[in-house]
C-alpha atoms as a PDB file:
ATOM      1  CA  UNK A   1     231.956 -27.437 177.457  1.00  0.00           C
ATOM      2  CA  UNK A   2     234.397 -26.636 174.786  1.00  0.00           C
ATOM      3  CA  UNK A   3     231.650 -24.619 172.820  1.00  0.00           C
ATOM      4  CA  UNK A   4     231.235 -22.506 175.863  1.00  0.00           C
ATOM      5  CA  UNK A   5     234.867 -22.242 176.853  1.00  0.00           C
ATOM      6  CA  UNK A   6     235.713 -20.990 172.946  1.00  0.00           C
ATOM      7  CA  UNK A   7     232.595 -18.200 173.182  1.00  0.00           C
ATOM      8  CA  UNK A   8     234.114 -16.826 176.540  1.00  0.00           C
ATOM      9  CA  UNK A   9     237.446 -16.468 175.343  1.00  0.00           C
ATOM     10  CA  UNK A  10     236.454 -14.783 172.397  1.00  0.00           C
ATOM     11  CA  UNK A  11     234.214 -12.753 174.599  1.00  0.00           C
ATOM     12  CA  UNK A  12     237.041 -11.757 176.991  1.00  0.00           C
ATOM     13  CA  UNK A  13     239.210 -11.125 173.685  1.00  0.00           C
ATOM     14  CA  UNK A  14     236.248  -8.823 172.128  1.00  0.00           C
ATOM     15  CA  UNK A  15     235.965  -6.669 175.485  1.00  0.00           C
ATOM     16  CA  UNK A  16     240.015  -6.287 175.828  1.00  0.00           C
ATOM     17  CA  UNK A  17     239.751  -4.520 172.638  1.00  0.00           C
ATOM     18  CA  UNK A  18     236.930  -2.726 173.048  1.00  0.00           C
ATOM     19  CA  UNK A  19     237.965  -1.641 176.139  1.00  0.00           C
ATOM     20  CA  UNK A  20     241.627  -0.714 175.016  1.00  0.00           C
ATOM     21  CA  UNK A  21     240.118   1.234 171.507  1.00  0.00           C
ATOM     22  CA  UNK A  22     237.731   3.399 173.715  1.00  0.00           C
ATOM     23  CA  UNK A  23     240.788   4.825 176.052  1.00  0.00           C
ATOM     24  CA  UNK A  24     242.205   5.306 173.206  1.00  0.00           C
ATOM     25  CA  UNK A  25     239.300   6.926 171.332  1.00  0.00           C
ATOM     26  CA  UNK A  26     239.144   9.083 174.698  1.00  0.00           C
ATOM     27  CA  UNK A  27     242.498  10.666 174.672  1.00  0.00           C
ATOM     28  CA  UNK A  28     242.636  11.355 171.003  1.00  0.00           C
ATOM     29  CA  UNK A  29     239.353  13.085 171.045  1.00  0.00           C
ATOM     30  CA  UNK A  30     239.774  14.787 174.738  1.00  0.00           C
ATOM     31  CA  UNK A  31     243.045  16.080 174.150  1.00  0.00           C
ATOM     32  CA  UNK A  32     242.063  17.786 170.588  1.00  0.00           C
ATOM     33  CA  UNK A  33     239.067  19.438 172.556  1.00  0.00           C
ATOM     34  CA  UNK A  34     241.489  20.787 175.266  1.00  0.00           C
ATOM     35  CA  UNK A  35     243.811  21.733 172.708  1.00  0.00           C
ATOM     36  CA  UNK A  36     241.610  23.550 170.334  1.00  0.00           C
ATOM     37  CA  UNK A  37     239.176  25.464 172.564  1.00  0.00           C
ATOM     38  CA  UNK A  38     241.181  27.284 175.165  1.00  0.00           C
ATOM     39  CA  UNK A  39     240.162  31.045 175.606  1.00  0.00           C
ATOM     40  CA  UNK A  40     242.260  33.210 175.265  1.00  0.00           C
ATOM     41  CA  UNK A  41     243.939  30.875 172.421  1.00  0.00           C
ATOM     42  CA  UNK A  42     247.287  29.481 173.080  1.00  0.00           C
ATOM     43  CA  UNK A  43     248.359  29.781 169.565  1.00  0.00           C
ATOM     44  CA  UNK A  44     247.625  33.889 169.025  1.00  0.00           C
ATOM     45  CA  UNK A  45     248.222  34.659 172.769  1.00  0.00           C
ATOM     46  CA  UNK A  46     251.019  36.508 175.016  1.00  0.00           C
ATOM     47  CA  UNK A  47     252.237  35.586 178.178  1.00  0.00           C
ATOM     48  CA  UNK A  48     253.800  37.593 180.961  1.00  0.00           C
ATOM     49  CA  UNK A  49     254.213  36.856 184.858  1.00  0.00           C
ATOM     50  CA  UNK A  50     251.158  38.189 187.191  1.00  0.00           C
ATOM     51  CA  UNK A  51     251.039  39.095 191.155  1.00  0.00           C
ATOM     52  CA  UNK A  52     247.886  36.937 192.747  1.00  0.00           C
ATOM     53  CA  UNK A  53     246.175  39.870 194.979  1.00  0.00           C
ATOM     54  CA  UNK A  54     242.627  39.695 196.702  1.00  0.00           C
ATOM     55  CA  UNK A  55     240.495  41.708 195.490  1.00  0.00           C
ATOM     56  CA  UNK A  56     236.482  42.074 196.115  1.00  0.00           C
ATOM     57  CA  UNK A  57     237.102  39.079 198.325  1.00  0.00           C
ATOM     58  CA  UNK A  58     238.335  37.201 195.619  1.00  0.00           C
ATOM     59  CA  UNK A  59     242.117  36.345 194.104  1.00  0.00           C
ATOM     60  CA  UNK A  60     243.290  37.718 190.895  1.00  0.00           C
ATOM     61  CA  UNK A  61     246.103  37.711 188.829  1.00  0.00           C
ATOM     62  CA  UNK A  62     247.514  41.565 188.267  1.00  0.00           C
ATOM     63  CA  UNK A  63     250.066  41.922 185.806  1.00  0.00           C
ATOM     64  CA  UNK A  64     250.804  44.635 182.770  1.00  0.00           C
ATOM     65  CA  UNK A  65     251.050  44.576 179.265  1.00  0.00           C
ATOM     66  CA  UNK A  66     253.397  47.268 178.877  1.00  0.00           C
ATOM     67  CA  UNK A  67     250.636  49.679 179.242  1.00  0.00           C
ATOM     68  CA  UNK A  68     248.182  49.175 181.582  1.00  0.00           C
ATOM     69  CA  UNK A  69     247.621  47.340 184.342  1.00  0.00           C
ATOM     70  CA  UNK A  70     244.847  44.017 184.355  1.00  0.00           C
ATOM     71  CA  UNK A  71     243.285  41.607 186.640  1.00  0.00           C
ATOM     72  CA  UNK A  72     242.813  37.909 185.559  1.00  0.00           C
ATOM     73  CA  UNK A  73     240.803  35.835 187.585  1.00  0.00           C
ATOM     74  CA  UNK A  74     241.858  32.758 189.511  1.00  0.00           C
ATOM     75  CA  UNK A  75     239.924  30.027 188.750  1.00  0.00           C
ATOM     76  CA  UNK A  76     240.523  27.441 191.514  1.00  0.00           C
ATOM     77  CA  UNK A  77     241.770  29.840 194.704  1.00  0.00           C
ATOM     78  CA  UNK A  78     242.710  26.608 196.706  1.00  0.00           C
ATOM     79  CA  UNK A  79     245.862  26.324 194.992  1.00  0.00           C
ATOM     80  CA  UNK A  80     246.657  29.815 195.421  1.00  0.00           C
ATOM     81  CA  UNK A  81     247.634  32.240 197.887  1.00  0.00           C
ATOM     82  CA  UNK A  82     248.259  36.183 198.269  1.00  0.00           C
ATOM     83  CA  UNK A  83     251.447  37.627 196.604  1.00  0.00           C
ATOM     84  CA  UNK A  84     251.968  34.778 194.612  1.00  0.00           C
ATOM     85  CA  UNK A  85     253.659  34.757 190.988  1.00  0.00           C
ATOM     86  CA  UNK A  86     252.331  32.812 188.241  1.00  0.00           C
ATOM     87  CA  UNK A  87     252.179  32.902 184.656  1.00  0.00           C
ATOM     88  CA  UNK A  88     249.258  34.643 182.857  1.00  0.00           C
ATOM     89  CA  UNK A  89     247.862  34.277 179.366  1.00  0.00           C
ATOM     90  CA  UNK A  90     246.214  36.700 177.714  1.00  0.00           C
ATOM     91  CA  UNK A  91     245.238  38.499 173.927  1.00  0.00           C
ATOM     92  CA  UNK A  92     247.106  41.768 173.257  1.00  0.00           C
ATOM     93  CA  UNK A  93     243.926  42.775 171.535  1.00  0.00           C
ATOM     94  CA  UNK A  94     241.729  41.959 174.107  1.00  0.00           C
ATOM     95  CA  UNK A  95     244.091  41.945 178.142  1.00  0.00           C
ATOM     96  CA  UNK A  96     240.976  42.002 179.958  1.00  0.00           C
ATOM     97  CA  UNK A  97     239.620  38.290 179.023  1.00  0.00           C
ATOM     98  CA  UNK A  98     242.834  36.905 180.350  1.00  0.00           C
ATOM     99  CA  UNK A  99     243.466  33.863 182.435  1.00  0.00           C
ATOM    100  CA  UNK A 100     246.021  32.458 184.357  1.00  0.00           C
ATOM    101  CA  UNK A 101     248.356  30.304 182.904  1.00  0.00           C
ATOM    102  CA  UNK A 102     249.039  26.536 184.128  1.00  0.00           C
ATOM    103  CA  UNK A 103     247.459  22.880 183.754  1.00  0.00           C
ATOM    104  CA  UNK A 104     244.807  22.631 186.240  1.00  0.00           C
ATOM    105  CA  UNK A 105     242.406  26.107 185.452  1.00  0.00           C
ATOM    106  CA  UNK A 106     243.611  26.624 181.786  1.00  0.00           C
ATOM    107  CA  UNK A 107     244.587  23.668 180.271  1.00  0.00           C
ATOM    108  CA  UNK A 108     241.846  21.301 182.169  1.00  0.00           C
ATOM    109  CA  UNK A 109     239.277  22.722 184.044  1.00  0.00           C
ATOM    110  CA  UNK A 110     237.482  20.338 186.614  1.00  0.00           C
ATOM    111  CA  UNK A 111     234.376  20.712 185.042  1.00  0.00           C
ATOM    112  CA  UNK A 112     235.366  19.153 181.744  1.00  0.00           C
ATOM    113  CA  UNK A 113     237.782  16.654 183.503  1.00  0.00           C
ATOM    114  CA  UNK A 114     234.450  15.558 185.301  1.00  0.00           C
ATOM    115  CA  UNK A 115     231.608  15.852 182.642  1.00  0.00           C
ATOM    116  CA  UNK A 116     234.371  14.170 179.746  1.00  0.00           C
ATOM    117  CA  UNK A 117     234.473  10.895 182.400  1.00  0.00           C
ATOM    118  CA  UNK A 118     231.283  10.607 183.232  1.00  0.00           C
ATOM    119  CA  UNK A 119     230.294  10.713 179.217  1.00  0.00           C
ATOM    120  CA  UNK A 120     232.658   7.659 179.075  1.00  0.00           C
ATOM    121  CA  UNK A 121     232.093   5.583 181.573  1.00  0.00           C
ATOM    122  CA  UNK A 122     228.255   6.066 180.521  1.00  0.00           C
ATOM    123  CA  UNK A 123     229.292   5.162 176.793  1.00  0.00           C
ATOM    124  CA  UNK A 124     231.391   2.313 178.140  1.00  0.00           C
ATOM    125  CA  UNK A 125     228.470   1.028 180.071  1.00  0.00           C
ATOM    126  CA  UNK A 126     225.880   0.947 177.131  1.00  0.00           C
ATOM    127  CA  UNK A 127     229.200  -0.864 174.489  1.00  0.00           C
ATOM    128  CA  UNK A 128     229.359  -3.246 177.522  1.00  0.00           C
ATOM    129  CA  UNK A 129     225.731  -4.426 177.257  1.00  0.00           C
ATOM    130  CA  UNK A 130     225.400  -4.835 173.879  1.00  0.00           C
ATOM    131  CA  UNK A 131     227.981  -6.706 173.689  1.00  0.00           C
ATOM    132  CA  UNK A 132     227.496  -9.350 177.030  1.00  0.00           C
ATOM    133  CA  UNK A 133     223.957  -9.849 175.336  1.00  0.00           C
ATOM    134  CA  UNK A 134     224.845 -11.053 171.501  1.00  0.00           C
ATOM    135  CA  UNK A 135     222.606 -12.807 169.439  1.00  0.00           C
ATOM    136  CA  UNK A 136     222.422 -16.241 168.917  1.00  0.00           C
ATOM    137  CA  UNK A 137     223.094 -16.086 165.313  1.00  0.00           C
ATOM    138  CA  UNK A 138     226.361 -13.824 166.128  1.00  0.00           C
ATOM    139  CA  UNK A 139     227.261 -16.650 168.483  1.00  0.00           C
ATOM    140  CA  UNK A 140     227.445 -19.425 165.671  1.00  0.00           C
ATOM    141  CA  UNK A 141     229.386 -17.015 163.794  1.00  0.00           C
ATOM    142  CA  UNK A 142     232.005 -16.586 165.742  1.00  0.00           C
ATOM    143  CA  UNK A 143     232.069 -20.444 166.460  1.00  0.00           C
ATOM    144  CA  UNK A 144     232.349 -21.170 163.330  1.00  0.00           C
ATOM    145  CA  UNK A 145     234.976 -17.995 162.265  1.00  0.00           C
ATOM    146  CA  UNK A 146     236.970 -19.957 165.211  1.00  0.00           C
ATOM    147  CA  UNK A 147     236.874 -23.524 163.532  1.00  0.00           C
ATOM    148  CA  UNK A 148     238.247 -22.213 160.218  1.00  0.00           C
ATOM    149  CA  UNK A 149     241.935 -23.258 159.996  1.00  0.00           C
ATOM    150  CA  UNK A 150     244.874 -20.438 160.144  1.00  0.00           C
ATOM    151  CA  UNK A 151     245.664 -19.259 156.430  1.00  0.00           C
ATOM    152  CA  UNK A 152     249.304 -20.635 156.359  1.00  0.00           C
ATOM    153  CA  UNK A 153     251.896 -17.791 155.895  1.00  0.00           C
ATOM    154  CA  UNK A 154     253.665 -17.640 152.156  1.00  0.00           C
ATOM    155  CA  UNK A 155     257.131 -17.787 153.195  1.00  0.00           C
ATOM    156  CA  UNK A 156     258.433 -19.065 156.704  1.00  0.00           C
ATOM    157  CA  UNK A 157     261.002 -17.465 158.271  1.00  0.00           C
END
């Protein structure tokens, strides 16, 4: 009973930390992808404030750069309406790739939000069985790591 009791608590230990380092893992690695692949780039990019319009049936961002006038599209139109001001992002070199500036449609797009979970919770699955299924050579190990006494600190305080 004891033998069994020690392998589950190790178990549950093992699949706390497992579970904590892969959120962790997650939002390191998502937010450097978000950060790093954003078109037009955040870094080398302007900014100015654009009129949403319909046009073609569809809503776009109008605003200048100085210049001329551009359209940027409006990714998710459900959050938008007509004669609306938001923020647009855009290269001076290149106005007509622009985007409109904010953290859903920019920043995180639904499509990543989605595919990024669904990669996890598939990856979290497959560490999850491999590790409810050890050997049971891995099993006697980490009975016996568990018997081995507590190295005694140097000092005390």
């Amino acid at each position: 009973m004891l033998k069994s009791c020690l392998v589950a608590g190790l178990f549950i230990s093992t699949f706390a930390t497992l579970r904590l380092t892969v959120i962790i893992l997650y939002i390191v690695c998502f937010g450097c992808y978000v950060l790093f692949t954003r078109q037009p780039d955040y870094f080398d990019s302007e900014q100015t404030i654009g009129n949403i319009q319909l046009q073609e049936g569809k809503l776009v961002a109008v605003f200048s750069d100085g210049k001329n006038t551009h359209h940027a599209e409006v990714p998710y139109e459900f959050l938008h309406q007509q004669g609306e001001r938001v923020e647009v992002i855009y290269e001076a070199s290149n106005p007509s790739q622009a985007k409109q500036y904010g953290l859903i449609g920019y920043w995180i797009t639904f499509g990543e939000l989605f595919g990024s979970l669904f990669i996890i919770i598939v990856l979290y699955f497959v560490a999850v069985s491999i590790t409810s299924n050890p050997t049971p050579e891995a099993l006697l190990e980490e009975i016996e790591s568990g018997k081995k006494k507590p190295r005694k600190p140097k000092y005390d305080l």
